[in-house]
Protein backbone atom coordinates (compact mmCIF):
# COMPACT_ATOMS: atom_id res chain seq x y z
CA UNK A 1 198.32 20.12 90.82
CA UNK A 2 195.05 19.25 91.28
CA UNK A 3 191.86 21.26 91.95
CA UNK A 4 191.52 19.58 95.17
CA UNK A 5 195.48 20.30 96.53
CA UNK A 6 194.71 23.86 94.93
CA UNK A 7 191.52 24.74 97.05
CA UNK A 8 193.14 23.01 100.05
CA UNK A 9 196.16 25.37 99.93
CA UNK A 10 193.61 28.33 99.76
CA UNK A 11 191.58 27.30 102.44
CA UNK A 12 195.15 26.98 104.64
CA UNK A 13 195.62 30.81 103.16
CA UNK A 14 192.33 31.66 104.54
CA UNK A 15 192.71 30.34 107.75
CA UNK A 16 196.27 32.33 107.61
CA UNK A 17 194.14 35.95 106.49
CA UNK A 18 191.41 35.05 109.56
CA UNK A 19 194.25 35.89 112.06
CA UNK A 20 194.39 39.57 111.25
CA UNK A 21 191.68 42.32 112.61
CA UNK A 22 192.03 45.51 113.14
CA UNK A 23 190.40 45.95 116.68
CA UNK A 24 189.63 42.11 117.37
CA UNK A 25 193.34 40.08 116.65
CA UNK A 26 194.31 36.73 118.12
CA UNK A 27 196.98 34.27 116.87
CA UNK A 28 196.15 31.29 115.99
CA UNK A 29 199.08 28.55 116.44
CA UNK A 30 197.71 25.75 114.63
CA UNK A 31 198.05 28.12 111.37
CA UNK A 32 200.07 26.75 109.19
CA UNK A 33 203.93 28.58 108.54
CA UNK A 34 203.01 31.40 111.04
CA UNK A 35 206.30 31.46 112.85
CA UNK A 36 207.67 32.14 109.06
CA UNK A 37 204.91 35.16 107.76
CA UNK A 38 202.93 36.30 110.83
CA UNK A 39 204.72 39.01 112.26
CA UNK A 40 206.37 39.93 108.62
CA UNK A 41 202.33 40.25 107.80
CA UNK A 42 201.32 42.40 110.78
CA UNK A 43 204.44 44.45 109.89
CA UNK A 44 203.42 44.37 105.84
CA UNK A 45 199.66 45.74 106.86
CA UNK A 46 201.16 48.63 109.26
CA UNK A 47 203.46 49.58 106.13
CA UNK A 48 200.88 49.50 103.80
CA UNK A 49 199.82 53.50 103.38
CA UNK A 50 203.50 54.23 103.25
CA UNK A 51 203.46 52.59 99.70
CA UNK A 52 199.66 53.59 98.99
CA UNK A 53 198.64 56.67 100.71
CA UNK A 54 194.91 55.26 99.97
CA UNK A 55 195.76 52.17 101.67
CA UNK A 56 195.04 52.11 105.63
CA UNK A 57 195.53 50.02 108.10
CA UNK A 58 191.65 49.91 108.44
CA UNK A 59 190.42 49.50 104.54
CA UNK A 60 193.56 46.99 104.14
CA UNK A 61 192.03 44.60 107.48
CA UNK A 62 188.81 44.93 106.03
CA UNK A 63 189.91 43.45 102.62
CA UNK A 64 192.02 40.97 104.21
CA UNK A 65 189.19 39.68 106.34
CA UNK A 66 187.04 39.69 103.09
CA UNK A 67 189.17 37.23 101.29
CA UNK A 68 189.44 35.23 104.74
CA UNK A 69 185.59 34.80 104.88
CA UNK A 70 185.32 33.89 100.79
CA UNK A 71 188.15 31.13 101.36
CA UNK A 72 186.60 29.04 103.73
CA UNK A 73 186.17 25.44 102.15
CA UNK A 74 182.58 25.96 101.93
CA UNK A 75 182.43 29.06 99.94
CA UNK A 76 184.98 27.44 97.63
CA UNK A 77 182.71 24.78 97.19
CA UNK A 78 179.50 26.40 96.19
CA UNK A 79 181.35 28.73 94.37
CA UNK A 80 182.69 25.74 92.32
CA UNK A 81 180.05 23.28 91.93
CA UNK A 82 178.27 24.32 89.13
CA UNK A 83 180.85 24.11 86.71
CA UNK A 84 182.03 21.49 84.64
CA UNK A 85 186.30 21.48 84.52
CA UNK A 86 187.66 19.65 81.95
CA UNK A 87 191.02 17.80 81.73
CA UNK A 88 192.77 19.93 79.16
CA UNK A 89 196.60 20.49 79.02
CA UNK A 90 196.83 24.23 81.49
CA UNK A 91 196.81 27.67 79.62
CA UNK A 92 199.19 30.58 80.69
CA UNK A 93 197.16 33.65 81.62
CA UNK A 94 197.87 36.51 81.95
CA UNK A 95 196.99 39.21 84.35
CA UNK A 96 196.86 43.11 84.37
CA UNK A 97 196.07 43.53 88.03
CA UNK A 98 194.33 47.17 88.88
CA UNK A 99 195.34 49.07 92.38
CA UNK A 100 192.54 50.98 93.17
CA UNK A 101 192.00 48.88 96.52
CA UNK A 102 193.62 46.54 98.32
CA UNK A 103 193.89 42.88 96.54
CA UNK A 104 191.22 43.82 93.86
CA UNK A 105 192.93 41.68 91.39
CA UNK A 106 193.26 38.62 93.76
CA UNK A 107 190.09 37.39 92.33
CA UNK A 108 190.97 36.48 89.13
CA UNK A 109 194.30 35.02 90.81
CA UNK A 110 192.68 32.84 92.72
CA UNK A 111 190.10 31.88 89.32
CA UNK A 112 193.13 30.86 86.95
CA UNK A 113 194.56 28.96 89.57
CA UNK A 114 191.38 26.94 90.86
CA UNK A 115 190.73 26.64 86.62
CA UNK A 116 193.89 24.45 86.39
CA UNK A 117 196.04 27.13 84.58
CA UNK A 118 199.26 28.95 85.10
CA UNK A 119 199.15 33.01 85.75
CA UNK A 120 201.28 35.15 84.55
CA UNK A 121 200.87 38.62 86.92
CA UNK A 122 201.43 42.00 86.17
CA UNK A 123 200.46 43.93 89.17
CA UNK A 124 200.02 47.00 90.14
CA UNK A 125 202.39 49.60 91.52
CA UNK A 126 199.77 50.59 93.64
CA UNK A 127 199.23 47.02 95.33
CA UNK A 128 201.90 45.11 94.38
CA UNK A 129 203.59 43.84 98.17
CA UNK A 130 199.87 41.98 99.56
CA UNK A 131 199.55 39.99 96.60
CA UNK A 132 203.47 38.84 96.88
CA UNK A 133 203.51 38.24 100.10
CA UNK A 134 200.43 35.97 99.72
CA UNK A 135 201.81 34.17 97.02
CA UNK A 136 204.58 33.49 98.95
CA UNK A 137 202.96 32.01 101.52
CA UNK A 138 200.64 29.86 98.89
CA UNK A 139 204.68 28.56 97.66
CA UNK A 140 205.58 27.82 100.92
CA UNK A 141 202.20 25.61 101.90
CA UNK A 142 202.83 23.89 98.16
CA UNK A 143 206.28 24.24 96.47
CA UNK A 144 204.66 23.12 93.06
CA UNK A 145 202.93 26.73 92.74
CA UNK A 146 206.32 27.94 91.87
CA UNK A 147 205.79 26.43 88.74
CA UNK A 148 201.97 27.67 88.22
CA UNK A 149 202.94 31.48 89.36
CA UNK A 150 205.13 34.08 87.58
CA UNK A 151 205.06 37.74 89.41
CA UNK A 152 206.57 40.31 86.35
CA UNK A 153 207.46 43.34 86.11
CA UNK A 154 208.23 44.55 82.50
CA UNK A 155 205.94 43.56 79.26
CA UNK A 156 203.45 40.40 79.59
CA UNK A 157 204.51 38.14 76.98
CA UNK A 158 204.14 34.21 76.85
CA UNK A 159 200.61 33.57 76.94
CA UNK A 160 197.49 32.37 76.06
CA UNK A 161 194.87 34.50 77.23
CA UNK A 162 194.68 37.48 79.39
CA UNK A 163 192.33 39.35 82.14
CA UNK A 164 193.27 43.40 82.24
CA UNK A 165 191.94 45.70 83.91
CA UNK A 166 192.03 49.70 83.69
CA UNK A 167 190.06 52.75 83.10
CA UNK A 168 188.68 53.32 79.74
CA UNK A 169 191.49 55.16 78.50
CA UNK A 170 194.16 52.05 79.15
CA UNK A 171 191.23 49.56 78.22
CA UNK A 172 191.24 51.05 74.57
CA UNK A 173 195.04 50.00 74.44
CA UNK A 174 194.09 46.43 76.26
CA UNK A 175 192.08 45.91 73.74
CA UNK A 176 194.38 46.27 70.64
CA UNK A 177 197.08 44.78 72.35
CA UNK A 178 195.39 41.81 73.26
CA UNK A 179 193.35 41.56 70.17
CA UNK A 180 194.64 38.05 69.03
CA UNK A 181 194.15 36.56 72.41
CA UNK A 182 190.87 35.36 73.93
CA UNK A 183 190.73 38.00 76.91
CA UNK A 184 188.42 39.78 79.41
CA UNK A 185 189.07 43.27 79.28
CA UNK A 186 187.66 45.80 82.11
CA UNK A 187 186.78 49.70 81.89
CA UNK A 188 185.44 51.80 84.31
CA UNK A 189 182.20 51.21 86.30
CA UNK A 190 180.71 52.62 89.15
CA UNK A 191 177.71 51.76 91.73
CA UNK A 192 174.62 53.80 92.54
CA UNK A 193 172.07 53.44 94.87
CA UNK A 194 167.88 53.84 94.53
CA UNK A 195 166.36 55.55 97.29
CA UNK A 196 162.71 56.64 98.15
CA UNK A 197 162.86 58.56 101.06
CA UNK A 198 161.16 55.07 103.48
CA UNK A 199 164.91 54.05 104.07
CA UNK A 200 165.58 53.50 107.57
CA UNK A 201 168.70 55.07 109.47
CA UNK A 202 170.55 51.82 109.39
CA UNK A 203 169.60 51.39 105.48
CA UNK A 204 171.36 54.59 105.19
CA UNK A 205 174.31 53.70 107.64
CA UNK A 206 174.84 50.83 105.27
CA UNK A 207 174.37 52.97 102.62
CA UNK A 208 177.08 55.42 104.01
CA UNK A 209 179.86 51.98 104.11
CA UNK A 210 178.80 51.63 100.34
CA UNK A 211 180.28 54.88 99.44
CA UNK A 212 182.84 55.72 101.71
CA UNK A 213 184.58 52.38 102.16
CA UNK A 214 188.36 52.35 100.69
CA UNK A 215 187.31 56.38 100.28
CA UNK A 216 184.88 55.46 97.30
CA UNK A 217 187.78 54.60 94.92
CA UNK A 218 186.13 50.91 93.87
CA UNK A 219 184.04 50.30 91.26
CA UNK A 220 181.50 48.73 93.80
CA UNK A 221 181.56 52.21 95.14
CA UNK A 222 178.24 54.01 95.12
CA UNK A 223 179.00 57.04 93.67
CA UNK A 224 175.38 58.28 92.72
CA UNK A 225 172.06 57.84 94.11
CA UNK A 226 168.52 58.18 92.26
CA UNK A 227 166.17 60.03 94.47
CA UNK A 228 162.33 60.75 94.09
CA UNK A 229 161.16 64.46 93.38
CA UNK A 230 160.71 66.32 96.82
CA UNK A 231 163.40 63.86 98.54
CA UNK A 232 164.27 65.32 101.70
CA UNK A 233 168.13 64.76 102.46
CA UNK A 234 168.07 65.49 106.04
CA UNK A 235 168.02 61.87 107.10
CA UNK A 236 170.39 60.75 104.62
CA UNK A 237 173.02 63.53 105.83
CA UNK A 238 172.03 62.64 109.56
CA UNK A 239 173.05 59.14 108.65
CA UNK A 240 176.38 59.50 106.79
CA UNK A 241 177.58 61.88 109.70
CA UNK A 242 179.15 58.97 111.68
CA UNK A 243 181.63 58.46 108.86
CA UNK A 244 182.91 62.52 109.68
CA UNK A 245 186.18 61.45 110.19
CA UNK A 246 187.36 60.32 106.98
CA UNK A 247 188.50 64.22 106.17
CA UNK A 248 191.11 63.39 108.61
CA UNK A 249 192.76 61.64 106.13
CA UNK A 250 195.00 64.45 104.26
CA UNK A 251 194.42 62.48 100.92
CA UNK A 252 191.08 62.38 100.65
CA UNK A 253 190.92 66.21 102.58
CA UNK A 254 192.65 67.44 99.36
CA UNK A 255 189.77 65.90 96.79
CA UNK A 256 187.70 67.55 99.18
CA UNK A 257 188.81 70.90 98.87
CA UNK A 258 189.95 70.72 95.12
CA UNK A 259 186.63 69.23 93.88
CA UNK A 260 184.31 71.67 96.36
CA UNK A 261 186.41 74.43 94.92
CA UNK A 262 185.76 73.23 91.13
CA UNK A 263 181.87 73.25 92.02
CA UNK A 264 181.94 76.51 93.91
CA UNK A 265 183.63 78.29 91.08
CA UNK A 266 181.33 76.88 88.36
CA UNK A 267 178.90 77.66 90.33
CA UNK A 268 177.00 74.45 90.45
CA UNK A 269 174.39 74.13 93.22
CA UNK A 270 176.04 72.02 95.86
CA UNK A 271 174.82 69.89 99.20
CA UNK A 272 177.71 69.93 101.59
CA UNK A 273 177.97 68.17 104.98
CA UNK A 274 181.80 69.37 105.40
CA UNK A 275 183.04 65.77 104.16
CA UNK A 276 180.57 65.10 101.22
CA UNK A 277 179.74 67.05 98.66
CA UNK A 278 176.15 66.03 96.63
CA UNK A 279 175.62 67.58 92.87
CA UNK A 280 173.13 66.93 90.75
CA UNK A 281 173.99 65.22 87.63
CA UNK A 282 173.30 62.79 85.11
CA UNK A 283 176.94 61.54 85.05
CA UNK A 284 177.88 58.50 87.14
CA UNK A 285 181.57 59.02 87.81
CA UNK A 286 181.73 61.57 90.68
CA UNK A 287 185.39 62.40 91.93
CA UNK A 288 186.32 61.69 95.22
CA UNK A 289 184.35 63.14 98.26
CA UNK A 290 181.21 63.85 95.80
CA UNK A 291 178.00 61.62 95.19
CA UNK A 292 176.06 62.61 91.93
CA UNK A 293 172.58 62.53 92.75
CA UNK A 294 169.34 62.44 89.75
CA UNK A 295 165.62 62.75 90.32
CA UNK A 296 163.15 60.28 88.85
CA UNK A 297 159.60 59.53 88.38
CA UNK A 298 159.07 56.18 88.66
CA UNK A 299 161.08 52.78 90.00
CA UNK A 300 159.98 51.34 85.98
CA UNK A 301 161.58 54.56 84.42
CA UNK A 302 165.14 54.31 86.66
CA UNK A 303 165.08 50.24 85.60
CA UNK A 304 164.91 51.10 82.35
CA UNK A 305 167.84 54.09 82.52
CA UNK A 306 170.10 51.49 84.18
CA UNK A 307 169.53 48.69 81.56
CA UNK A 308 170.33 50.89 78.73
CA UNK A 309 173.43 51.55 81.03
CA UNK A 310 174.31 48.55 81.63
CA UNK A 311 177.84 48.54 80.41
CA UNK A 312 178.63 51.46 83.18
CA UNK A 313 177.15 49.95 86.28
CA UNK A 314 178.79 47.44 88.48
CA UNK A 315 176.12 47.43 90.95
CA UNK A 316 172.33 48.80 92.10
CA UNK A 317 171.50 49.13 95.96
CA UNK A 318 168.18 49.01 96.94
CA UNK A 319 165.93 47.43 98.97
CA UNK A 320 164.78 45.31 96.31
CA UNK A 321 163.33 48.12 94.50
CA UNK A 322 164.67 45.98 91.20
CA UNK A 323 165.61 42.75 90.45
CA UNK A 324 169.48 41.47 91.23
CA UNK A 325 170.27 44.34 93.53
CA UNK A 326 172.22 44.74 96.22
CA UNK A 327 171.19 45.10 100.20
CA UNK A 328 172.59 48.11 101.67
CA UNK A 329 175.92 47.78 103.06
CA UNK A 330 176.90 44.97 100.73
CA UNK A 331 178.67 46.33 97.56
CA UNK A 332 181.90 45.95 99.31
CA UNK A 333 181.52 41.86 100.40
CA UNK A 334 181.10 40.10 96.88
CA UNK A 335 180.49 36.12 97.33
CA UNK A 336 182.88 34.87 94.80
CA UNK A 337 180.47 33.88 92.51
CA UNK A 338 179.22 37.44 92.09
CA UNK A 339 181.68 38.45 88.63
CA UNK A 340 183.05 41.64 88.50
CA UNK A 341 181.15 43.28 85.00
CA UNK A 342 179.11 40.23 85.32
CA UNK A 343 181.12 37.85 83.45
CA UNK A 344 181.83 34.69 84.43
CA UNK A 345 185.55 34.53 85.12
CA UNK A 346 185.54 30.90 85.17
CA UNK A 347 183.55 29.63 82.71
CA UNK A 348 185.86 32.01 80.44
CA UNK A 349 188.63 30.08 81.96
CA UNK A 350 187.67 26.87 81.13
CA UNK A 351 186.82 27.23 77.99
CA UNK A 352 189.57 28.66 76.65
């Protein structure tokens, strides 16, 4: 196949995903196949937490409109036009999909494919029906990505190179395992945010979608903020309080209540709001339902903490306290040219 069939199929996959919102939803009949996956999609979504108790209805819309918006033909072809493909004989890759959130792995899908290589995918038993069901619907647009796409369930064997992805503990095995094979291997990372107490309410409504979207499980997550000395939290916790209703869900209730527990009996000083917990620490993993927090002096001396950190961050909100960081509200819509652990999936991909 080439590029050009590829990105055409994607685009018509798009188009399919644009369909499907949560509040706003309107067929579109001049999609492609829909009398074939529409309604077994609608009926897919709305089964979705009963395989993933993490994944609802409204986190799996959002991601599906996500990928909908980065596979328009235009976004393909910025995305793709500063690289140089060459016209080599295709690699097999292989894939170690993570399931933290709904399609996280579907980037690097759709990178080995658009590269001119096969995949080889072992997903995730946490998000293993979307990413069928797409590529079912990518097989029926084009028969010839039968050939190109092989969904497995045991060991990954047969190939050339391979993108993992895990926490650090499974990473350490990725990486001995893999050794012998060029690869991209992920670890853990998490997002933080700088703040200086001159945010607006609507920076800090944004802010609030940064850390509670798909219940802060992504690594795009903020899951500490960097606060000046004297930073008064009222307006932050007047902010967040329109997102009050995610205790309702009973999974993310429970991390509540374990991880307030924890605190309470270590007796660490806490900031609770009754959904959010805030502790001070230097750490920048915080479990579920808690946000670390860490004083600073200056903007130079938190720049320089998060360079020598580098390796642990995926990304830095502010507003534009420091170069290459995010706008508020934004972790969770990557353009596809912005690399997860800020390596360039494709140019790994064609020069392999």
């Amino acid at each position: 196949m080439l590029q050009n069939e590829i990105k055409k199929s994607f685009v018509e996959l798009g188009l399919f995903l644009s369909q499907f919102h949560l509040d706003n939803y309107q067929e579109n009949k001049a999609v492609k196949n829909n009398d074939l996956f529409h309604d077994d999609f609608i009926n897919l979504i709305e089964l979705s937490q009963s395989h993933n108790g993490w994944f609802t209805p409204e986190n799996v819309y959002f991601s599906i409109q996500s990928w909908a918006i980065a596979l328009r033909e235009e976004n393909l072809n910025k995305w793709l036009s500063s690289y140089h493909f060459k016209n080599s004989i295709p690699k097999t890759v292989g894939l170690v999909l993570a399931g933290n959130i709904p399609l996280v792995g579907f980037h690097d899908f759709l990178s080995v494919l658009l590269s001119g290589h096969n995949v080889t995918i072992k997903t995730s038993s946490n998000d293993h029906y979307l990413i069928q069901f797409l590529i079912k619907y990518l097989i029926t647009i084009d028969y010839r990505f039968n050939e190109k796409i092989n969904l497995i369930e045991g060991k990954l064997e047969n190939f050339d190179a391979v993108i993992a992805t895990g926490n650090n503990n499974t990473a350490r095995y990725f990486e001995y395992y893999f050794k012998d094979k060029p690869n991209i291997i992920r670890k853990n990372r998490n997002s933080v945010a700088i703040l200086t107490g001159k945010e607006t309410k609507e920076d800090l409504l944004l802010l609030g979608e940064d850390i509670f979207r798909y219940f802060g499980l992504g690594c795009r997550n903020v899951s500490k903020i960097f606060i000046p000395k004297g930073y008064n939290f009222d307006a932050f916790f007047n902010a967040i309080f329109e997102f009050q209703d995610i205790v309702k869900y009973e999974r993310y209730a429970n991390n509540y209540d374990y991880n307030k527990a924890v605190y309470l009996m270590s007796n660490f000083k806490l900031l609770d709001n009754g959904f959010l917990t805030l502790k001070e620490d230097e750490s920048y993993s915080s479990p579920i339902s808690s946000i670390f927090y860490e004083y600073y002096n200056s903007i130079d001396e938190i720049e320089k903490k998060l360079s020598n950190d580098a390796e642990q961050i995926q990304c830095i909100v502010s507003n534009n306290l420091i170069p290459n960081s995010v706008n508020f509200g934004q972790t969770q819509k990557p353009n596809l040219w912005d690399y997860a652990d800020n390596i360039d999936t494709i140019q790994f991909l064609i020069d392999l």
